[in-house]
Protein backbone atom coordinates (compact mmCIF):
# COMPACT_ATOMS: atom_id res chain seq x y z
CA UNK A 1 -238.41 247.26 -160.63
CA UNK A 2 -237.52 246.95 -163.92
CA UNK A 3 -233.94 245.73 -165.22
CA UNK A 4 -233.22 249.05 -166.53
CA UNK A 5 -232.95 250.30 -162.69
CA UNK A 6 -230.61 247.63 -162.15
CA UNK A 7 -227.40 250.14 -162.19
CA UNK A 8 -229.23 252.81 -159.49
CA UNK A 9 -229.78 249.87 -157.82
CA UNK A 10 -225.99 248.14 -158.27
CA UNK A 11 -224.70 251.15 -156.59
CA UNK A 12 -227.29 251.08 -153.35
CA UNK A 13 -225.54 247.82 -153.02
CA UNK A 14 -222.23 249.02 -152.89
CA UNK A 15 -222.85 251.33 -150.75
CA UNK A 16 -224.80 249.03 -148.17
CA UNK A 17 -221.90 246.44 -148.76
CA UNK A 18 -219.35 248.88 -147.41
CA UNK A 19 -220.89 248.29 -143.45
CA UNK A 20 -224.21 249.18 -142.07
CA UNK A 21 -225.06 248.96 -138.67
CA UNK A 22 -227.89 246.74 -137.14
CA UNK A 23 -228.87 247.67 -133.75
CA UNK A 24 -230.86 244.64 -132.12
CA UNK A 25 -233.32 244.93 -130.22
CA UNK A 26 -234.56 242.60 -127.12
CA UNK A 27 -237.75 244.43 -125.37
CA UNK A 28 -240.29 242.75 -127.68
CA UNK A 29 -239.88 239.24 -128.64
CA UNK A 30 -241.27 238.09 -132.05
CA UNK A 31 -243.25 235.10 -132.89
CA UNK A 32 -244.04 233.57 -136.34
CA UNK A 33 -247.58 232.21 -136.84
CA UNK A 34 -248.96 232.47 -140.32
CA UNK A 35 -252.07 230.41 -139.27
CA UNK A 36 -253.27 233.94 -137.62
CA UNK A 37 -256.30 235.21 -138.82
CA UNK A 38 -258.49 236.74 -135.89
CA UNK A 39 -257.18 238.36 -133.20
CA UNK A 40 -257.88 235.50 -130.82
CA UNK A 41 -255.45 233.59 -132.66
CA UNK A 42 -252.93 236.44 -132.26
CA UNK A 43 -253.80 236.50 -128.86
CA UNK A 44 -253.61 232.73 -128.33
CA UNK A 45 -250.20 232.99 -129.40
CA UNK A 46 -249.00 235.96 -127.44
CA UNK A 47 -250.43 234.59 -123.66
CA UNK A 48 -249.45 230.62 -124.45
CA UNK A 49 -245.71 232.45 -124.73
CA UNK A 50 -245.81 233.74 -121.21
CA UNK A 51 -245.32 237.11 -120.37
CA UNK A 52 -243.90 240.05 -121.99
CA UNK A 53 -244.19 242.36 -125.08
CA UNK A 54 -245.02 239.95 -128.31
CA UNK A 55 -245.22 241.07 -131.91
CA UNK A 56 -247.02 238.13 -133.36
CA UNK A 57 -246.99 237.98 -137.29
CA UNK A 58 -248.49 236.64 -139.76
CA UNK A 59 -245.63 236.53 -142.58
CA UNK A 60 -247.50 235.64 -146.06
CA UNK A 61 -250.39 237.70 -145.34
CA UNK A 62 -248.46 240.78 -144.27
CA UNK A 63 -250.37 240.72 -140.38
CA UNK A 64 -249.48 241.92 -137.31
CA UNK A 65 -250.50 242.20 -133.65
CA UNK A 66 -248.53 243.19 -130.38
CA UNK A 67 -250.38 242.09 -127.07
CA UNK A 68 -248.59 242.58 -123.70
CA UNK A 69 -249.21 239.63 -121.56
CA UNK A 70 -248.38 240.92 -117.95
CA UNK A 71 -246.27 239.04 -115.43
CA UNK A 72 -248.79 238.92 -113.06
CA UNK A 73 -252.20 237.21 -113.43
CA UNK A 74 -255.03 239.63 -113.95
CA UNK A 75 -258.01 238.86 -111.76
CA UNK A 76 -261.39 237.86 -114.13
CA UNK A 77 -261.45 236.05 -117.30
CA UNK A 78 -261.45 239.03 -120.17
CA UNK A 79 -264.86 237.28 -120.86
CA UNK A 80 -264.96 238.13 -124.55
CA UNK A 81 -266.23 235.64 -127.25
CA UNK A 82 -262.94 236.61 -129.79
CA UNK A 83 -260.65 236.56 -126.76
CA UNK A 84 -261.19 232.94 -124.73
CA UNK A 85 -258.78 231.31 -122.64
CA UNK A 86 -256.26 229.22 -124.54
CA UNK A 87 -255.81 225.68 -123.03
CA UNK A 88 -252.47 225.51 -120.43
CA UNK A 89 -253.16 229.32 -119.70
CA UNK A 90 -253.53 230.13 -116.00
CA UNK A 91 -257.23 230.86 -115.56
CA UNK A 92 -257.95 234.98 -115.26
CA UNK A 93 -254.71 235.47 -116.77
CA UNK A 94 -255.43 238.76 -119.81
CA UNK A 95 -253.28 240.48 -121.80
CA UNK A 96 -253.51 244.11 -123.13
CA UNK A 97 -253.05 244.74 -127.35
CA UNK A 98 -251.03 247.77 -128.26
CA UNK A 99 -249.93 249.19 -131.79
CA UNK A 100 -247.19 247.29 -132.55
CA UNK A 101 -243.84 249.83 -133.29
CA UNK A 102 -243.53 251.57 -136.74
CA UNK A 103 -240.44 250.29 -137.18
CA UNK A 104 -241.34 246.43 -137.02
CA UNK A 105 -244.52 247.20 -139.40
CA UNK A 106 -242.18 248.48 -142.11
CA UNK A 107 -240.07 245.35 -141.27
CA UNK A 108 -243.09 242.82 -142.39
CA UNK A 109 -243.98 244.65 -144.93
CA UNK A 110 -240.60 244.43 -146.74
CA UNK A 111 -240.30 241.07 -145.42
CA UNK A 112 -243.75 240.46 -146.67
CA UNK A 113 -242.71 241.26 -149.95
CA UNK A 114 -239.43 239.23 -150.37
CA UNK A 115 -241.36 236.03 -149.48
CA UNK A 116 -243.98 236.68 -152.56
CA UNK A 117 -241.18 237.77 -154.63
CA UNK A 118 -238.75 234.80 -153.54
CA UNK A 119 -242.15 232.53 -154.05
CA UNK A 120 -242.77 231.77 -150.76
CA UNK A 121 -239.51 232.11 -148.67
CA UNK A 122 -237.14 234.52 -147.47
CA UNK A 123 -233.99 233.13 -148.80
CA UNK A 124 -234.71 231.99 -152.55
CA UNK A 125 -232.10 230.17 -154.88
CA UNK A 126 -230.65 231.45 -157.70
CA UNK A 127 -228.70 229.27 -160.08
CA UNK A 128 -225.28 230.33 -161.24
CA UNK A 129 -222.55 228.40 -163.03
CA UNK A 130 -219.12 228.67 -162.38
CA UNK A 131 -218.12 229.73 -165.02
CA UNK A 132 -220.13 232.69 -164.93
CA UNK A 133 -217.74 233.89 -161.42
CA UNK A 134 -214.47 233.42 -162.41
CA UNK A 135 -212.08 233.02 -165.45
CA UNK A 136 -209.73 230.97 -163.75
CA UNK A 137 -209.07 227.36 -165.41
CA UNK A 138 -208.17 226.00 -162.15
CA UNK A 139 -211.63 227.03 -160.44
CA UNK A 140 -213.69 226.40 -163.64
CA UNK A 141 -212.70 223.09 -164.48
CA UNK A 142 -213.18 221.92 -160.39
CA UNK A 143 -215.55 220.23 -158.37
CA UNK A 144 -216.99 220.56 -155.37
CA UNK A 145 -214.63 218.01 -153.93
CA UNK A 146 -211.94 221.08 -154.47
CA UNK A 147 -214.18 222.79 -152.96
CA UNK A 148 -214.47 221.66 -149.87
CA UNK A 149 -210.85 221.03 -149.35
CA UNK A 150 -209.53 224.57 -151.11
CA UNK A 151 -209.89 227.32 -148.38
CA UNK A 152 -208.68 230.03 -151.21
CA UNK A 153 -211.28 228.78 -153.78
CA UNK A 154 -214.14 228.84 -151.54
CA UNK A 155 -212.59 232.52 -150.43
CA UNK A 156 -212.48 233.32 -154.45
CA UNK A 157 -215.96 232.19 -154.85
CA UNK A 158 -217.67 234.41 -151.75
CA UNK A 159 -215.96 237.73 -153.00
CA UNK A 160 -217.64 236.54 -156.54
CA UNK A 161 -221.37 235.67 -155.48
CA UNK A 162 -221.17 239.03 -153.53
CA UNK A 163 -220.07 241.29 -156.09
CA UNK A 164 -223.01 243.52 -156.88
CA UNK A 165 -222.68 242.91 -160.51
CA UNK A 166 -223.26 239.52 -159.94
CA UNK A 167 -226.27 240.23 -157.68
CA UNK A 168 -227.74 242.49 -160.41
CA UNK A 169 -227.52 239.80 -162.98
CA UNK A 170 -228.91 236.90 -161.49
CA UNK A 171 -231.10 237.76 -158.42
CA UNK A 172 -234.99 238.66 -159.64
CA UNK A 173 -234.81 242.38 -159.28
CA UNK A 174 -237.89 242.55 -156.91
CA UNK A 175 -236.49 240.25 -154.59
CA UNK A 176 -233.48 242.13 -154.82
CA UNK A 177 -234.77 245.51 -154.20
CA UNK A 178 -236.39 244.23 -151.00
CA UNK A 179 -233.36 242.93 -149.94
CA UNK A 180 -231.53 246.52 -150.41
CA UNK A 181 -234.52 247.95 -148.71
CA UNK A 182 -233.85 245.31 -145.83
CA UNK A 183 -230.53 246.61 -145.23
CA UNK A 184 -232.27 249.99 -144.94
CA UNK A 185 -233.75 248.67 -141.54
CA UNK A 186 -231.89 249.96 -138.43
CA UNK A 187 -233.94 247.63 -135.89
CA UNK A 188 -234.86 244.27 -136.77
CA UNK A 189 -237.97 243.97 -134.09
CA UNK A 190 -238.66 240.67 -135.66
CA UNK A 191 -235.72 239.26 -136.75
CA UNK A 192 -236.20 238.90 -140.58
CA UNK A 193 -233.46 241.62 -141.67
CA UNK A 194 -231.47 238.35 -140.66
CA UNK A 195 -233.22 236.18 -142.42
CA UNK A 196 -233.74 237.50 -145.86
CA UNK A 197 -231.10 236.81 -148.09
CA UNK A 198 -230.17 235.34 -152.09
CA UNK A 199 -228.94 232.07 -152.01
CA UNK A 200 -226.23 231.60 -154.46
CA UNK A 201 -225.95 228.04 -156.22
CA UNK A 202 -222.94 227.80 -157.98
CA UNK A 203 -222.69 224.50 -160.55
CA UNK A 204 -219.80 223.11 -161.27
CA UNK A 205 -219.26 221.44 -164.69
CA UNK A 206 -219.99 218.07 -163.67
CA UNK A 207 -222.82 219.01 -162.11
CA UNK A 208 -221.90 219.20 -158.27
CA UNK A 209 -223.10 222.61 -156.37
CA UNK A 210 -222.32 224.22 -153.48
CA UNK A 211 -224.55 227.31 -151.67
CA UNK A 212 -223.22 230.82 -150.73
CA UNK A 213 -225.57 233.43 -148.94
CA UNK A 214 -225.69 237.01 -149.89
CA UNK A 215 -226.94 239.93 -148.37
CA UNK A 216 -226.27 243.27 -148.68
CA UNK A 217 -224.81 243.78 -144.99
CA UNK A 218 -221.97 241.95 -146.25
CA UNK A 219 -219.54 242.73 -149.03
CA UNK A 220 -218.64 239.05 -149.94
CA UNK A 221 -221.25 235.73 -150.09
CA UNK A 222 -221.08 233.38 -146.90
CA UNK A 223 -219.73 230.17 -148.15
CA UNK A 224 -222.49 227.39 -146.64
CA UNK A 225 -220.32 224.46 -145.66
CA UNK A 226 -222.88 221.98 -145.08
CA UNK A 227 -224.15 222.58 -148.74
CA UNK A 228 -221.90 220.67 -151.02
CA UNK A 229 -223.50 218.25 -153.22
CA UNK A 230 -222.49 216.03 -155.98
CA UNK A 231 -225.25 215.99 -159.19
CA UNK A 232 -227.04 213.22 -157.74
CA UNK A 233 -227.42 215.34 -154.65
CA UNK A 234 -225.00 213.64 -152.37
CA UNK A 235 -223.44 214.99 -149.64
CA UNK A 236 -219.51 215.68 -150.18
CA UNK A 237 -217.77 215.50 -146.87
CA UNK A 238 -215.00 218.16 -145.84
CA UNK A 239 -213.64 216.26 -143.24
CA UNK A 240 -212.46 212.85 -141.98
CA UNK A 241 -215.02 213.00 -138.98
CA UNK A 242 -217.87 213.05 -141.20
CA UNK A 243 -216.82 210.36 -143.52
CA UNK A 244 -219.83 208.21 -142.50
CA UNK A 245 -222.74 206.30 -144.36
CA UNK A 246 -223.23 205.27 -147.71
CA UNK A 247 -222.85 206.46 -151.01
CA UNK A 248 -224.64 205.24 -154.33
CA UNK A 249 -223.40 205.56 -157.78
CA UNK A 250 -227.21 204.87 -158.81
CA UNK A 251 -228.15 208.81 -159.17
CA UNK A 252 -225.22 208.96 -161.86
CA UNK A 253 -222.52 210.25 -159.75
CA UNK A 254 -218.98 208.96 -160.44
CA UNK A 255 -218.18 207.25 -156.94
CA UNK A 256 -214.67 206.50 -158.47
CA UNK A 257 -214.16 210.46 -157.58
CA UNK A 258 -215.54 210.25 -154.40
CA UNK A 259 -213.43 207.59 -152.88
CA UNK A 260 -210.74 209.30 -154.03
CA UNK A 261 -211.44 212.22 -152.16
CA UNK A 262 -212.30 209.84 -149.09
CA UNK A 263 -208.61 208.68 -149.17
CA UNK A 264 -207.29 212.45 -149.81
CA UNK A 265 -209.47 213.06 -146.42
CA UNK A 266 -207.46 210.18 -144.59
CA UNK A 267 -209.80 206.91 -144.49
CA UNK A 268 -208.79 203.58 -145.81
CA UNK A 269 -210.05 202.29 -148.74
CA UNK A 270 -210.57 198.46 -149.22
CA UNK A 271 -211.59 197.54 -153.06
CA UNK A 272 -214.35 194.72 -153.08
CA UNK A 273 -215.23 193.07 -156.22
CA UNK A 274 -213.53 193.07 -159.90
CA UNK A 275 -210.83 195.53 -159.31
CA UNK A 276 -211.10 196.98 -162.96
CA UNK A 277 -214.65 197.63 -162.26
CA UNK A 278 -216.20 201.48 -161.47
CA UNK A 279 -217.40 202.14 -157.99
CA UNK A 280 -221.08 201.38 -157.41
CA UNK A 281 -221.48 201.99 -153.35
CA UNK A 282 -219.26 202.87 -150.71
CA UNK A 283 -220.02 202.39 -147.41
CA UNK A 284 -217.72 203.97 -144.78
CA UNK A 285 -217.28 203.38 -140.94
CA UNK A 286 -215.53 204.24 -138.15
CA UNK A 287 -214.94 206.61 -134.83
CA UNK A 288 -212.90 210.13 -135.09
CA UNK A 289 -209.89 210.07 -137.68
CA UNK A 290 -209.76 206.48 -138.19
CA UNK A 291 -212.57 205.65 -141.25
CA UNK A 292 -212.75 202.51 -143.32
CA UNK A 293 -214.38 202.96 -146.77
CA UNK A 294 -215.58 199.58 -148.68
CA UNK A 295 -215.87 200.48 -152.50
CA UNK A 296 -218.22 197.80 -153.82
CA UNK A 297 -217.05 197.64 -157.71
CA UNK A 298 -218.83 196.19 -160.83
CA UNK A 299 -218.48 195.77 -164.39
CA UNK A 300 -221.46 196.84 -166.17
């Protein structure tokens, strides 16, 4: 899809953004296995699971096969050279392949498509700076140590990764058209309507990120609270209770920053070295609300 279909395709999104209803399904149970290449691997896969009704799927390639495996053992090994016993597998026990449901085969081959498109995974990153989502000075000139503490900004932020124009703009348009086709699908047999999505990575101007999901079941982007990152890919702690570890200032992050926001958060801070120095590790301790954070300064 070229970017000249990008308005049709703005207003698919809108309309799939307003609510669309996924009906789940729990007859057949999906598994992932993108080693599968013969049907006796399919098969492998299907009767080491048990019993039941398996749609076993080969993701990259595009493959699928759906074997029953009965609950009770079938007398007599199926005595086929493609089809042998796997090892753990109660001896005699067969199972009977079936054409998997329409439904899930337009499922894979959507899903199929979004991987190759995302390059190799369902939920691909695309970069966008802040600046780009809002023209607030507030929001512009933060960090993601606002971030995590700021319940409107992070609210601000999801309706603004969600917005379709956004979407348009900085999603590939062939991952994005798979995703719009994904929220076409009114049974997810194997469970990838829930797993394809755009991953929003929104920079701040210093260089920290945080990730929001998108999809086009949802109007707004899902704020990913265990994404925050300084530049040097740290992780920036929302709360007191995970105020634990260490932090280095040897990736280029300004630690002075961060044990500031430690002490916003509640722990106690305890200087070591030449006071007028800048932070270069903190190390932090402690059990529930009470934290100790020992800023190890230096002059360079």
């Amino acid at each position: 899809m070229k970017y000249s279909a990008v308005g049709a395709l703005v207003g698919v999104l809108a309309f799939f953004s307003a609510g669309n209803v996924d009906a789940s399904n729990g007859f057949y149970k999906p598994i992932r296995c993108d080693t599968c290449v013969t049907e006796n691997d399919f098969y492998a896969q299907a009767i080491n699971a048990g019993n039941g009704h398996f749609l076993v799927y080969n993701l990259p390639a595009g493959t699928m096969q759906y074997w029953h495996i009965p609950s009770d053992p079938t007398p007599g090994n199926p005595g086929r050279p493609d089809r042998p016993m796997s090892i753990g597998v109660l001896s005699g026990q067969s199972g009977t392949k079936r054409i998997p449901p329409a439904e899930a085969t337009q499922e894979l081959r959507i899903a199929t498509q979004a991987y190759s498109y995302g390059k190799n995974t369902l939920r691909p990153i695309y970069v966008v700076p802040v600046e780009r989502l809002t023209q607030y000075p507030h929001v512009r000139d933060s960090t993601v140590h606002d971030l995590v503490r700021d319940k409107n900004m992070q609210r601000m932020l999801e309706t603004a990764t969600g917005d379709t124009a956004t979407l348009a703009a900085a999603v590939d348009p062939n991952f994005l058209e798979r995703l719009v086709e994904m929220g076409q699908v009114a049974v997810s047999y194997l469970k990838l309507k829930e797993q394809t999505a755009a991953i929003i990575k929104v920079v701040f101007k210093d260089g920290s990120y945080a990730y929001f999901k998108a999809t086009v079941n949802n109007p707004n982007g899902e704020y990913q609270a265990d994404s925050p990152r300084t530049a040097g890919d740290q992780y920036v702690p929302s709360d007191i209770a995970e105020v634990e570890g260490t932090w280095s200032s040897h990736g280029g992050d300004n630690l002075d920053r961060m044990a500031q926001h430690f002490r916003d958060l509640g722990a106690q801070i305890v200087n070591l070295g030449p006071q007028t120095g800048s932070a270069n590790t903190i190390s932090c301790t402690g059990a529930g609300q009470n934290r100790t954070c020992r800023v190890v300064r230096v002059i360079w």
